[in-house]
N, C-alpha and C. Protein backbone atom coordinates (compact mmCIF):
# COMPACT_ATOMS: atom_id res chain seq x y z
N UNK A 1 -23.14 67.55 -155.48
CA UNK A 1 -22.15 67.14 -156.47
C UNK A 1 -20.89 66.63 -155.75
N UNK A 2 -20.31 65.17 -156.55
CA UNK A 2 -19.28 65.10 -155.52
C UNK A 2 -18.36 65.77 -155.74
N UNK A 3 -16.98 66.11 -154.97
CA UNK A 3 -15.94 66.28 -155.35
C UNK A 3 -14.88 65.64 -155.89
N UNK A 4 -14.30 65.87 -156.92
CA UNK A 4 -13.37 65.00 -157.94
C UNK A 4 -11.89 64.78 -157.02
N UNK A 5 -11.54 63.42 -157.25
CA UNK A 5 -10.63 63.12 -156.55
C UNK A 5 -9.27 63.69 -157.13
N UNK A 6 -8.37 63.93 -156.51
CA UNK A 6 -6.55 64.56 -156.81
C UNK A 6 -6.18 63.50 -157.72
N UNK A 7 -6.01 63.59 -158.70
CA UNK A 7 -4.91 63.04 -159.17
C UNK A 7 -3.19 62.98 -159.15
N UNK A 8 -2.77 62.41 -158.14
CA UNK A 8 -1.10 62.48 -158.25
C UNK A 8 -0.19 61.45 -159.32
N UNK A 9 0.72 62.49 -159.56
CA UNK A 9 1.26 61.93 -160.89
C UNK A 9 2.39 61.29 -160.09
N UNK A 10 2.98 59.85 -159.96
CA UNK A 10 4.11 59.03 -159.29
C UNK A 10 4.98 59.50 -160.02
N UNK A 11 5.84 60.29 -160.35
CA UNK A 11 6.72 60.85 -161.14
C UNK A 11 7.42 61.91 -161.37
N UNK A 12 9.05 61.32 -161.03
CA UNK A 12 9.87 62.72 -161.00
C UNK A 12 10.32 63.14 -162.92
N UNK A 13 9.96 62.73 -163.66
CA UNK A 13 10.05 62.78 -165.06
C UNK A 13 9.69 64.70 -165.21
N UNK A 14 10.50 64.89 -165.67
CA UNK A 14 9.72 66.38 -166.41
C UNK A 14 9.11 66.03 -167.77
N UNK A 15 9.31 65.58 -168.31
CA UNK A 15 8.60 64.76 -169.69
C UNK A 15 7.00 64.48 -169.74
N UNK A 16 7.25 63.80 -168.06
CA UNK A 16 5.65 63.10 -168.01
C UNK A 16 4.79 64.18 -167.72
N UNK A 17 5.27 65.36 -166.73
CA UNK A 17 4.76 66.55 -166.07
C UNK A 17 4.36 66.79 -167.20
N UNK A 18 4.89 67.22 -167.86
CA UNK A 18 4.74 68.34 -169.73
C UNK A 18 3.65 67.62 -170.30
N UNK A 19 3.56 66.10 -170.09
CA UNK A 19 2.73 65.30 -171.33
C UNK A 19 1.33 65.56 -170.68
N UNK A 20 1.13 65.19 -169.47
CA UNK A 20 -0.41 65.49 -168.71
C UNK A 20 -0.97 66.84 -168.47
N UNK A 21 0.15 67.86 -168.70
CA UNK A 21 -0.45 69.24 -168.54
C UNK A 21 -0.65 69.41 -169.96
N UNK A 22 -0.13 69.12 -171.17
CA UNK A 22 -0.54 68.86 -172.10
C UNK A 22 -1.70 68.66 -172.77
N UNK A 23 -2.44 67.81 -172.26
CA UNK A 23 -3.92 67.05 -172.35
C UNK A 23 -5.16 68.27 -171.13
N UNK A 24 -4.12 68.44 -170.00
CA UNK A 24 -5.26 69.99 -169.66
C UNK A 24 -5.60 69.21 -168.24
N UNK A 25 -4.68 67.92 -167.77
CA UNK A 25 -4.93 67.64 -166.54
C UNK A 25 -4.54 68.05 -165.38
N UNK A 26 -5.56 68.48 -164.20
CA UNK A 26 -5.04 69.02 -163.14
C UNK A 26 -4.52 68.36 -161.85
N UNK A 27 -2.91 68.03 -161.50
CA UNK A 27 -2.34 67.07 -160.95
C UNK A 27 -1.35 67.59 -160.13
N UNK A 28 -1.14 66.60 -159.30
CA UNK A 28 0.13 67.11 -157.92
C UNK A 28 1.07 65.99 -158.52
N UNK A 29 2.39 66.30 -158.41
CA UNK A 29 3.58 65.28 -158.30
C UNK A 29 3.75 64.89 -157.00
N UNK A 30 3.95 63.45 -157.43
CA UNK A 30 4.52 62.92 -155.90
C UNK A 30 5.59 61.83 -156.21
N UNK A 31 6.69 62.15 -156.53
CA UNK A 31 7.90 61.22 -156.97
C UNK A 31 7.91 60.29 -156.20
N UNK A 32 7.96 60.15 -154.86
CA UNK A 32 8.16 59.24 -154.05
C UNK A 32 9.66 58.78 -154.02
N UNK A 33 9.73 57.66 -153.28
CA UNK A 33 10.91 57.38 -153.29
C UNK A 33 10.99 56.08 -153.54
N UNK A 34 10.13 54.96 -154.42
CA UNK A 34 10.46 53.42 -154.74
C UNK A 34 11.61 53.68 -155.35
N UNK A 35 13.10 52.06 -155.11
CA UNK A 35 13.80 52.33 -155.66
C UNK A 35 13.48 50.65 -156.15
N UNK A 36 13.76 51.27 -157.81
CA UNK A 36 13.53 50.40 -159.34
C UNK A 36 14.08 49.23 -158.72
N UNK A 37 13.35 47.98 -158.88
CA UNK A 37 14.50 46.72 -159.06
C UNK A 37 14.85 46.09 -160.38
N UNK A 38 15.98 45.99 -160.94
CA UNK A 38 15.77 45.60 -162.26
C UNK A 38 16.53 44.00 -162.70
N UNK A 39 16.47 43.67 -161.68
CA UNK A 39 17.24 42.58 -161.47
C UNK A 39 16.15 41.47 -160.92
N UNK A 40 15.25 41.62 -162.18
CA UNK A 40 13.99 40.60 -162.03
C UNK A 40 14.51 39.41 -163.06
N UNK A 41 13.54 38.32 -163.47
CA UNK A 41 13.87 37.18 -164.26
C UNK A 41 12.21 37.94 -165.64
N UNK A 42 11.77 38.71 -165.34
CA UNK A 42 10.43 39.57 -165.72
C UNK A 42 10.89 39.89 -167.52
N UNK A 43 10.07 39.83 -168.59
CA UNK A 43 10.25 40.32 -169.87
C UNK A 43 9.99 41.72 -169.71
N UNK A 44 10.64 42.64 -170.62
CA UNK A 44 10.91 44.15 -170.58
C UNK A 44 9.28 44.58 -170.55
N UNK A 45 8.19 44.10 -171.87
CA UNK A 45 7.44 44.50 -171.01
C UNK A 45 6.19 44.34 -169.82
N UNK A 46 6.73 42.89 -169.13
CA UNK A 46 6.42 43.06 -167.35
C UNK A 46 7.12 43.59 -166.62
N UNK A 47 8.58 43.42 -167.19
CA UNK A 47 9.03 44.20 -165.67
C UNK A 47 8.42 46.18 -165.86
N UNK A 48 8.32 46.51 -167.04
CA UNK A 48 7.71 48.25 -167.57
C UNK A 48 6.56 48.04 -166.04
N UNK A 49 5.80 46.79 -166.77
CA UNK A 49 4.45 46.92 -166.12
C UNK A 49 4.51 46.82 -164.25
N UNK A 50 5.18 45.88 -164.33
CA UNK A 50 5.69 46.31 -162.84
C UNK A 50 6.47 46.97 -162.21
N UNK A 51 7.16 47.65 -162.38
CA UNK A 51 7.60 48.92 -162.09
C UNK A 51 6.56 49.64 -162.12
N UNK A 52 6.02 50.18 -162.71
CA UNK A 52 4.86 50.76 -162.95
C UNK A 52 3.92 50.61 -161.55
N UNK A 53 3.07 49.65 -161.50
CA UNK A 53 2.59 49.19 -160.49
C UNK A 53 3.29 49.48 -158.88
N UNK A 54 5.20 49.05 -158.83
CA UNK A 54 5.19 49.54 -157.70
C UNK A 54 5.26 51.23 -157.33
N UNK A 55 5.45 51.87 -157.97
CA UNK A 55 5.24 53.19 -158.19
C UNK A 55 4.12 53.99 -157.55
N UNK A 56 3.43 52.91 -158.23
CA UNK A 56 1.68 53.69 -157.86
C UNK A 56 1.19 53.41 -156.34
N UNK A 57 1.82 51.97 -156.38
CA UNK A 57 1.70 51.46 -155.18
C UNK A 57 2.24 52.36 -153.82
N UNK A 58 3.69 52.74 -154.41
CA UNK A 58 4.11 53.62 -153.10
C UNK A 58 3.77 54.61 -152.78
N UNK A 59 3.08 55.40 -154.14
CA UNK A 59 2.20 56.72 -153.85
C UNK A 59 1.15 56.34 -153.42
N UNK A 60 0.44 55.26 -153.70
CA UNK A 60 -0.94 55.38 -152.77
C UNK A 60 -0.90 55.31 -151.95
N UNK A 61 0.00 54.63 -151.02
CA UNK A 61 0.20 54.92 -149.54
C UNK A 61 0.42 56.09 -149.16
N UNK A 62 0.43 57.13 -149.36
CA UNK A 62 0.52 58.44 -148.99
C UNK A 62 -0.84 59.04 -149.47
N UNK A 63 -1.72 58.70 -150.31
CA UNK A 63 -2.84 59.48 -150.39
C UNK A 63 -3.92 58.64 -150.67
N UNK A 64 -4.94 58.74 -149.84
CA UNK A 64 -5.80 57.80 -149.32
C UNK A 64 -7.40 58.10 -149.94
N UNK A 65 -7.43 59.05 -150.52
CA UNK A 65 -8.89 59.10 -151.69
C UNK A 65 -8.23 60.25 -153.43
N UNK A 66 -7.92 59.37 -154.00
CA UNK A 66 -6.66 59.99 -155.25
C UNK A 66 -6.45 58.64 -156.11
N UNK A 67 -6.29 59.04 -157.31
CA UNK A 67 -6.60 59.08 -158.52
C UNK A 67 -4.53 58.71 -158.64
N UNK A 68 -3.76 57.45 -158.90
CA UNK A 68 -2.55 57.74 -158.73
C UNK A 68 -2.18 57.20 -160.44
N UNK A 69 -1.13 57.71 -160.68
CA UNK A 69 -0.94 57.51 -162.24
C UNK A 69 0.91 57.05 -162.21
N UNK A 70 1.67 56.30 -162.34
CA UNK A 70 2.93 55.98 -162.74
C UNK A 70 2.97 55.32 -163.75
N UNK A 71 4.07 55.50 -164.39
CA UNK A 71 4.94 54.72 -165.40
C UNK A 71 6.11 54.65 -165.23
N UNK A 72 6.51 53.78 -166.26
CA UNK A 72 8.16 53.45 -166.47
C UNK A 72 8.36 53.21 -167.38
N UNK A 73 9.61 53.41 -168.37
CA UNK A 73 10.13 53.10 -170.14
C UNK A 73 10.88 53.15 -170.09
N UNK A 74 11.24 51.77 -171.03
CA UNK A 74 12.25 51.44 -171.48
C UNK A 74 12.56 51.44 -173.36
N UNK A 75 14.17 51.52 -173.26
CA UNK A 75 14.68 51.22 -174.63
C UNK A 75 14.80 49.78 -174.80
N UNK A 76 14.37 48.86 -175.68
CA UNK A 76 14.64 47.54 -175.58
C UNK A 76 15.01 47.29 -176.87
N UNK A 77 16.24 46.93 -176.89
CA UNK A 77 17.21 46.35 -178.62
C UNK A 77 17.90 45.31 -178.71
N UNK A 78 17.35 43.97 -179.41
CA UNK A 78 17.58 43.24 -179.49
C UNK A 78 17.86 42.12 -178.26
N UNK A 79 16.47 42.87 -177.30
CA UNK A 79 16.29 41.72 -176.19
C UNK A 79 16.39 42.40 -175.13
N UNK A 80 17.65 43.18 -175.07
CA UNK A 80 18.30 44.06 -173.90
C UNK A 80 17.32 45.24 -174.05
N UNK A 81 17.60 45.68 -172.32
CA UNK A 81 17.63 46.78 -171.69
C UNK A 81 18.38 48.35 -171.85
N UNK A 82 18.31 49.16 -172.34
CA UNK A 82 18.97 50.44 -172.54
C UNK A 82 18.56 51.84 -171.70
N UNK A 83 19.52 51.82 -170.74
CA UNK A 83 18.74 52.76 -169.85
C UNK A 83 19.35 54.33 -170.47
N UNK A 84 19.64 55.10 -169.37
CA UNK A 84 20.58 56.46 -169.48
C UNK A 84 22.10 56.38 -169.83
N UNK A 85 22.71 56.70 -170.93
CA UNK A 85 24.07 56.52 -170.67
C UNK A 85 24.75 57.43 -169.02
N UNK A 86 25.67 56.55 -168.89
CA UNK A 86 26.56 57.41 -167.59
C UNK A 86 27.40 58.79 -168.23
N UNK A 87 27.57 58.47 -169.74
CA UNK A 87 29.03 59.46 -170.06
C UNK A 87 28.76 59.70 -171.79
N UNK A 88 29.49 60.66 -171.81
CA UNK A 88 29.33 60.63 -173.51
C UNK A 88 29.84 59.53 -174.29
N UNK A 89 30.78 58.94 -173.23
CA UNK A 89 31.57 57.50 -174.37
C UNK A 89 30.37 56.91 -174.73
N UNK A 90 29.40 56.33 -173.62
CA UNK A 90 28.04 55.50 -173.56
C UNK A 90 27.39 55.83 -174.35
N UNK A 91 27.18 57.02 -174.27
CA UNK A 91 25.94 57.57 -175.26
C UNK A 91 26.39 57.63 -176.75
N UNK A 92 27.42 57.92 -176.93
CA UNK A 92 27.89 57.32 -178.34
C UNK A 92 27.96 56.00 -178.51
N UNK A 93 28.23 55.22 -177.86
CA UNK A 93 28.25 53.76 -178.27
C UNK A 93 26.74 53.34 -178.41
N UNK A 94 25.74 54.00 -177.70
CA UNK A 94 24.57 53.35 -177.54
C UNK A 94 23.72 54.24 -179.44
N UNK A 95 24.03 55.45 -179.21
CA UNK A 95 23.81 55.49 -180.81
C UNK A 95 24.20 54.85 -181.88
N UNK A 96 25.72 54.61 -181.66
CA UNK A 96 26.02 54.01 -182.62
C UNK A 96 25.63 52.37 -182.82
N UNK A 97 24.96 51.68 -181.89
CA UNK A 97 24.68 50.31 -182.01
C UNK A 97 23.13 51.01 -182.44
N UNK A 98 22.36 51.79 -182.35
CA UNK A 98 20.80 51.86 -182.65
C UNK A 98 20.86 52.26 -184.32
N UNK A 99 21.98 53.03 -184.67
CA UNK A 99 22.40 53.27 -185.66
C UNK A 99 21.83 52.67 -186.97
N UNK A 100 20.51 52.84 -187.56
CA UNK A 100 20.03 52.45 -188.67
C UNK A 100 19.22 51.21 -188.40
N UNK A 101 19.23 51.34 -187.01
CA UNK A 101 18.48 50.03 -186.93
C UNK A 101 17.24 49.95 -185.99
N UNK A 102 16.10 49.20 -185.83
CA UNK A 102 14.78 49.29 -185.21
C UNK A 102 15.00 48.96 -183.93
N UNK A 103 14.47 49.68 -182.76
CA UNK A 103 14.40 49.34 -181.48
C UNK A 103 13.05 49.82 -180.83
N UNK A 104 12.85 49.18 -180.13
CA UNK A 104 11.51 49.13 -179.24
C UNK A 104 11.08 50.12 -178.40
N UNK A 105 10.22 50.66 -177.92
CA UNK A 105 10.15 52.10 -176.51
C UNK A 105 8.73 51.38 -176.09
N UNK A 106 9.08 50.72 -174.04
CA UNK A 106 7.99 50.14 -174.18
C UNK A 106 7.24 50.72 -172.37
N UNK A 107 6.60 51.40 -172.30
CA UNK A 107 6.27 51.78 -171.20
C UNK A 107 4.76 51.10 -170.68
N UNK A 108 5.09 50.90 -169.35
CA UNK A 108 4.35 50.14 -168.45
C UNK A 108 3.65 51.17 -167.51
N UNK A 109 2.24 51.57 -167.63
CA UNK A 109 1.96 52.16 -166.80
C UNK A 109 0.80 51.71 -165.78
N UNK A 110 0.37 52.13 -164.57
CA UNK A 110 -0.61 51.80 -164.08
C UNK A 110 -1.52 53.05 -162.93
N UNK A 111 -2.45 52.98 -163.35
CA UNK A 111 -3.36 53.90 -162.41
C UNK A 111 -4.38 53.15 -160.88
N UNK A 112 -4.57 53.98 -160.31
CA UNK A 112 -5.22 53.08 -158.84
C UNK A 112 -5.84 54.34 -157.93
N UNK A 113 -7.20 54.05 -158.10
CA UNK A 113 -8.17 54.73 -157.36
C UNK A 113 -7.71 54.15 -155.79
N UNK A 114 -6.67 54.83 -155.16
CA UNK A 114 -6.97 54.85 -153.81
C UNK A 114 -7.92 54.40 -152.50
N UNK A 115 -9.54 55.17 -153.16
CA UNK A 115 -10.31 54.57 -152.35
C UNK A 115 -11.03 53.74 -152.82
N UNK A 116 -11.26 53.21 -153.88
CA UNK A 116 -11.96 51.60 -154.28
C UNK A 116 -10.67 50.48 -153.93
N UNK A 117 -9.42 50.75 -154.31
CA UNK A 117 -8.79 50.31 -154.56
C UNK A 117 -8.48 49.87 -156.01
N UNK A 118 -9.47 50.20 -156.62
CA UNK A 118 -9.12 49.48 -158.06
C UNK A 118 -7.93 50.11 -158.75
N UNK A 119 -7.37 49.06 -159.38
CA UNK A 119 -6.31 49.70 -160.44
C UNK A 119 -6.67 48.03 -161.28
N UNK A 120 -5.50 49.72 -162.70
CA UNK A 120 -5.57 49.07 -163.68
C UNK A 120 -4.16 48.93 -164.65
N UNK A 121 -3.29 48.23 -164.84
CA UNK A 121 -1.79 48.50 -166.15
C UNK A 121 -1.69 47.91 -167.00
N UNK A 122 -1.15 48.75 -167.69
CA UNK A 122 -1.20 48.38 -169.40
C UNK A 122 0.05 48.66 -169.73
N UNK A 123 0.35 48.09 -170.86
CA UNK A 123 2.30 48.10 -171.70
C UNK A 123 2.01 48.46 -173.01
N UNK A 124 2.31 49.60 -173.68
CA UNK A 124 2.00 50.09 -174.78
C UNK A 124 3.50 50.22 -175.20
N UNK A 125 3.60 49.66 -176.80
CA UNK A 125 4.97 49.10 -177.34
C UNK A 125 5.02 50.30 -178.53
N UNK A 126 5.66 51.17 -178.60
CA UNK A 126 6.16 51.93 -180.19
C UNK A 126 7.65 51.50 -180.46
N UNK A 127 7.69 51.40 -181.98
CA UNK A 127 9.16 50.97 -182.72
C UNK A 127 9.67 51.95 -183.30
N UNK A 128 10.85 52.24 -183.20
CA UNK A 128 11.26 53.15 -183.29
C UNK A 128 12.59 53.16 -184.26
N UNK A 129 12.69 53.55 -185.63
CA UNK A 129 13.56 53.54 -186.71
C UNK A 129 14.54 54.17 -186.65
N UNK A 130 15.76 54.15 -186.52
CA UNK A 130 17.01 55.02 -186.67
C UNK A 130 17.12 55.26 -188.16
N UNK A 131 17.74 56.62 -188.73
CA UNK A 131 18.59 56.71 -189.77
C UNK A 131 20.23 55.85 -189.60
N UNK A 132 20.74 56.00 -190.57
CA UNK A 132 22.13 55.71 -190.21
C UNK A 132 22.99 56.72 -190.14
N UNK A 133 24.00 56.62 -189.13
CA UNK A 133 24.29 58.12 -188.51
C UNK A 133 25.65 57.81 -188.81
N UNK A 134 26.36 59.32 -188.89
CA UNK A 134 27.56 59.34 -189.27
C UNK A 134 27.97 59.23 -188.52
N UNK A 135 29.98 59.16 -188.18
CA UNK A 135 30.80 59.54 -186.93
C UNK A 135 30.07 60.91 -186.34
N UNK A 136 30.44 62.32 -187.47
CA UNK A 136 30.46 63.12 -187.10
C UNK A 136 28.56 63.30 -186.62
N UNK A 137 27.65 62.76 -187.55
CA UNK A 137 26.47 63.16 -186.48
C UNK A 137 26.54 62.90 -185.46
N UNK A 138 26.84 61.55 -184.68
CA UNK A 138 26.80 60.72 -183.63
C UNK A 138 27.75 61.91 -182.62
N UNK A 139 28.59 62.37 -182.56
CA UNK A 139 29.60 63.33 -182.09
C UNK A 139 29.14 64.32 -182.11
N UNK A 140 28.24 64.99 -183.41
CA UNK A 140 27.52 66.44 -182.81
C UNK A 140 26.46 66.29 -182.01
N UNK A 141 25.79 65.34 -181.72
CA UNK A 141 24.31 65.34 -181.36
C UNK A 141 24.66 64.88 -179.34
N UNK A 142 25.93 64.57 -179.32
CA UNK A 142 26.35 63.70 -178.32
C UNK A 142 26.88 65.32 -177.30
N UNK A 143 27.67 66.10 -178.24
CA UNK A 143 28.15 67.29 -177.91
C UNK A 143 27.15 68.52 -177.59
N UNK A 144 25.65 67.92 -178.12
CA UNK A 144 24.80 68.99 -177.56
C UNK A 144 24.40 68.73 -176.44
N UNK A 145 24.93 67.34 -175.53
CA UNK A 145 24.37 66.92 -174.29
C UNK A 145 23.11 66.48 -173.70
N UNK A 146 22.20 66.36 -174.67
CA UNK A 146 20.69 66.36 -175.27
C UNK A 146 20.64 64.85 -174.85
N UNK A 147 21.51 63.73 -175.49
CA UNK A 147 21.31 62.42 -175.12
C UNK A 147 22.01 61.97 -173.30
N UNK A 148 22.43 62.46 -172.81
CA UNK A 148 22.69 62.60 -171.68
C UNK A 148 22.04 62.06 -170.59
N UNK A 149 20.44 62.24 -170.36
CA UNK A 149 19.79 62.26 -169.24
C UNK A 149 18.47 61.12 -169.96
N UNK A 150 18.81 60.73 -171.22
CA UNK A 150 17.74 60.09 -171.55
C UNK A 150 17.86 58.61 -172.20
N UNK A 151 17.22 57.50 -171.86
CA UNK A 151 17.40 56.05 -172.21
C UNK A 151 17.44 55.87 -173.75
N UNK A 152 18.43 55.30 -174.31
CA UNK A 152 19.02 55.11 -175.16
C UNK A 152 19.66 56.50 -176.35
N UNK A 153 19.51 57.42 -175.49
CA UNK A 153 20.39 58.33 -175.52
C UNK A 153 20.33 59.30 -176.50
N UNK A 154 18.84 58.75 -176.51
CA UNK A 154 17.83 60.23 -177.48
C UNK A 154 16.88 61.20 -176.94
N UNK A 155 16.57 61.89 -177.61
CA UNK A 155 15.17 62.64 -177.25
C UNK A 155 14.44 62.80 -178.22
N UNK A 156 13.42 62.65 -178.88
CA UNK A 156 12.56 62.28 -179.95
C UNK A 156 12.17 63.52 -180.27
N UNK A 157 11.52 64.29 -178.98
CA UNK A 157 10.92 65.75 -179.02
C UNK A 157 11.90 66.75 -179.01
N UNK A 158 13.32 66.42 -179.52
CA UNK A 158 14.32 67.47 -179.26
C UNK A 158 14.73 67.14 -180.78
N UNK A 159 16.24 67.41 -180.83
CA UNK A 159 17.23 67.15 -181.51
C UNK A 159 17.54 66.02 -181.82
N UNK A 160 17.10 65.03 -181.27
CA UNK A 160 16.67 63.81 -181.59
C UNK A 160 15.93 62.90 -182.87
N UNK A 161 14.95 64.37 -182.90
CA UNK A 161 14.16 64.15 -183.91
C UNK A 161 14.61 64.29 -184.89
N UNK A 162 16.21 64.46 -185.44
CA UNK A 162 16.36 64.40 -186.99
C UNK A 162 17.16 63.24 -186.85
N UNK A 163 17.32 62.40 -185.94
CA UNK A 163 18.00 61.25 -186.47
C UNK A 163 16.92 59.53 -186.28
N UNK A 164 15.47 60.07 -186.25
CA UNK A 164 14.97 58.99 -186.22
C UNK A 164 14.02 58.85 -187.34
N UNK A 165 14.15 58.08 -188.24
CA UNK A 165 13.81 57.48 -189.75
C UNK A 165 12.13 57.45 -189.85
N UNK A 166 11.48 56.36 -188.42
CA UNK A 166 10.13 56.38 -188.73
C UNK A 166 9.79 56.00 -187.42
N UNK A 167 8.29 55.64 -186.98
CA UNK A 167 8.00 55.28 -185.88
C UNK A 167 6.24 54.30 -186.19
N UNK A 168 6.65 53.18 -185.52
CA UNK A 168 5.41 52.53 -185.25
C UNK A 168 4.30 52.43 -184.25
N UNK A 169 3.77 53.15 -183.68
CA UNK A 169 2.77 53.14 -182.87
C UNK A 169 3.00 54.64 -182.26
N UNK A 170 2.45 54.94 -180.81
CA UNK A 170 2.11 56.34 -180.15
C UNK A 170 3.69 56.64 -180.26
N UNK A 171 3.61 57.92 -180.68
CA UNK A 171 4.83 59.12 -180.76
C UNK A 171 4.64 59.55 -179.22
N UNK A 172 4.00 59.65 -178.49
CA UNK A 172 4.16 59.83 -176.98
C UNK A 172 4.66 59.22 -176.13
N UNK A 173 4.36 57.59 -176.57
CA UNK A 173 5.07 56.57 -175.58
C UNK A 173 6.62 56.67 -175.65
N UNK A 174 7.19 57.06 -176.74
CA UNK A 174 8.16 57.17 -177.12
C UNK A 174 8.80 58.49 -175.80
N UNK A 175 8.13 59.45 -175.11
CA UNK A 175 8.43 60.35 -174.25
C UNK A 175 8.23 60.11 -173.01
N UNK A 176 7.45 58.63 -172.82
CA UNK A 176 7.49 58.62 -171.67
C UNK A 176 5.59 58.38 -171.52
N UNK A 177 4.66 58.51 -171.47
CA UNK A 177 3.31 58.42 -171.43
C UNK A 177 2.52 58.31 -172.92
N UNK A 178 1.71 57.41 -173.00
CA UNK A 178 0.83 56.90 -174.26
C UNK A 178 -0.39 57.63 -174.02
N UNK A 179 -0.66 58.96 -174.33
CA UNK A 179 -1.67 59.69 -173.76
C UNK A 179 -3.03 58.90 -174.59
N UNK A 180 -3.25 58.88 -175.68
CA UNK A 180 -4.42 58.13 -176.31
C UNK A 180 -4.77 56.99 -175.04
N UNK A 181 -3.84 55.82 -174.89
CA UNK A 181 -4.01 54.83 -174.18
C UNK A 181 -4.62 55.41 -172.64
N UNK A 182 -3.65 56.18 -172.05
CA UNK A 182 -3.93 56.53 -170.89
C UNK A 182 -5.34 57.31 -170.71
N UNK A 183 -5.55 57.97 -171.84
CA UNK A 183 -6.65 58.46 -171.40
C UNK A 183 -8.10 57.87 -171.53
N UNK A 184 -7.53 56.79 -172.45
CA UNK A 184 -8.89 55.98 -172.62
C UNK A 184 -8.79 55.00 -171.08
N UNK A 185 -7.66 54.78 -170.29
CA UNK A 185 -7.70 54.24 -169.03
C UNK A 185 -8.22 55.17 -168.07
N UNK A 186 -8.27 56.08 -168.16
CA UNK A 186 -8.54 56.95 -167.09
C UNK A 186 -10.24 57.22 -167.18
N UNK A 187 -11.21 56.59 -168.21
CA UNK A 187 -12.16 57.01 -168.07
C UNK A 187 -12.60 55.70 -167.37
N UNK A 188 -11.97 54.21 -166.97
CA UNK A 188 -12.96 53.73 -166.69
C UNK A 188 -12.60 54.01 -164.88
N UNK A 189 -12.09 55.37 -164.63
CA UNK A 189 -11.85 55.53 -163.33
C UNK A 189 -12.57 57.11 -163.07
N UNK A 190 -13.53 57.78 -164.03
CA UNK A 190 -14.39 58.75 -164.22
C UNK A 190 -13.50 60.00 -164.36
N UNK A 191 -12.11 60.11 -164.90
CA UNK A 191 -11.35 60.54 -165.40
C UNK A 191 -11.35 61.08 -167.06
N UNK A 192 -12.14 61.46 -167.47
CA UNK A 192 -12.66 62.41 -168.69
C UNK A 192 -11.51 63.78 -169.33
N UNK A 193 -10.58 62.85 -170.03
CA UNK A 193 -9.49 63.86 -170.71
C UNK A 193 -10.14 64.93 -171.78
N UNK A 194 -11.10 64.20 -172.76
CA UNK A 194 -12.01 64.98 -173.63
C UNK A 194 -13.58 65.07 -173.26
């Protein structure tokens, strides 16, 4: 029987950690150290997808028969880019422009068998509905520090979740990994989630 190859997860995300142990997969982190370029001429989601790609890329150079998995997501509203606010001013301003209105969550991921070399990436798009938020919500939700560390300055699976109206496609991609998607990618690499 052979032995099943490591899967390393390209990713310092605690989000993504949570989402794959989630599903019951057994994986090493290897953050690595690619640093993002975002200062491509690339649509939000190629540049997802490439980012993605170099990710995987830099972890596979470190492990030479492995199973490598990265992503990257973005907030995209009205064309633009929405990363982490720096400060609470940011993160209030960035609610208050999403404020009742539809924005995009679009993550680019890609996997790469090491020793075939094969890989494979995909861009899985969910829309994502705001309520319309008051001063004072926008100010309490900002004061729990919750939007802080996260692109466009929510968290869906937190406290987050009472200020978003509806959602169009995977509620996961929205955290960071499209587990349906991914796992239907991972079987054509003998990767069996169910």
């Amino acid at each position: 029987m052979r032995k099943k190859k490591p899967i390393i997860l390209a990713s310092a995300s605690p989000r993504r950690r949570e989402l794959l142990a989630l599903v019951g997969l057994k994986f090493i982190v290897d953050a690595g150290e690619y640093e993002e370029d975002m200062n491509t001429d690339l649509s939000p989601p190629e540049l997802a997808k490439f980012l993605s790609r170099k990710k995987a890329e830099d972890a596979a150079g470190r492990h030479k028969n492995a199973i490598i998995i990265a992503a990257d997501t973005f907030i995209v509203f009205r064309g633009a880019l929405m990363g982490k606010p720096r400060d609470e001013g940011e993160a209030k301003a960035m609610l208050k422009k999403l404020s009742g209105k539809t924005h995009s969550v679009i993550t680019g991921y890609t996997i790469i068998n090491t020793e075939s070399r094969k890989s494979l990436s995909r861009v899985i798009q969910t829309r994502v509905s705001f309520k319309r938020l008051t001063v004072q919500e926008v100010d309490v939700y900002v004061r729990s520090k919750e939007p802080l560390d996260k692109a466009g300055a929510y968290a869906i699976q937190g406290l987050g979740s009472i200020i978003v109206r509806k959602i169009e496609g995977d509620y996961f991609n929205i955290i960071g990994l499209p587990l349906s998607s991914l796992a239907d990618s991972l079987k054509r690499f003998g990767v069996a989630v169910l």
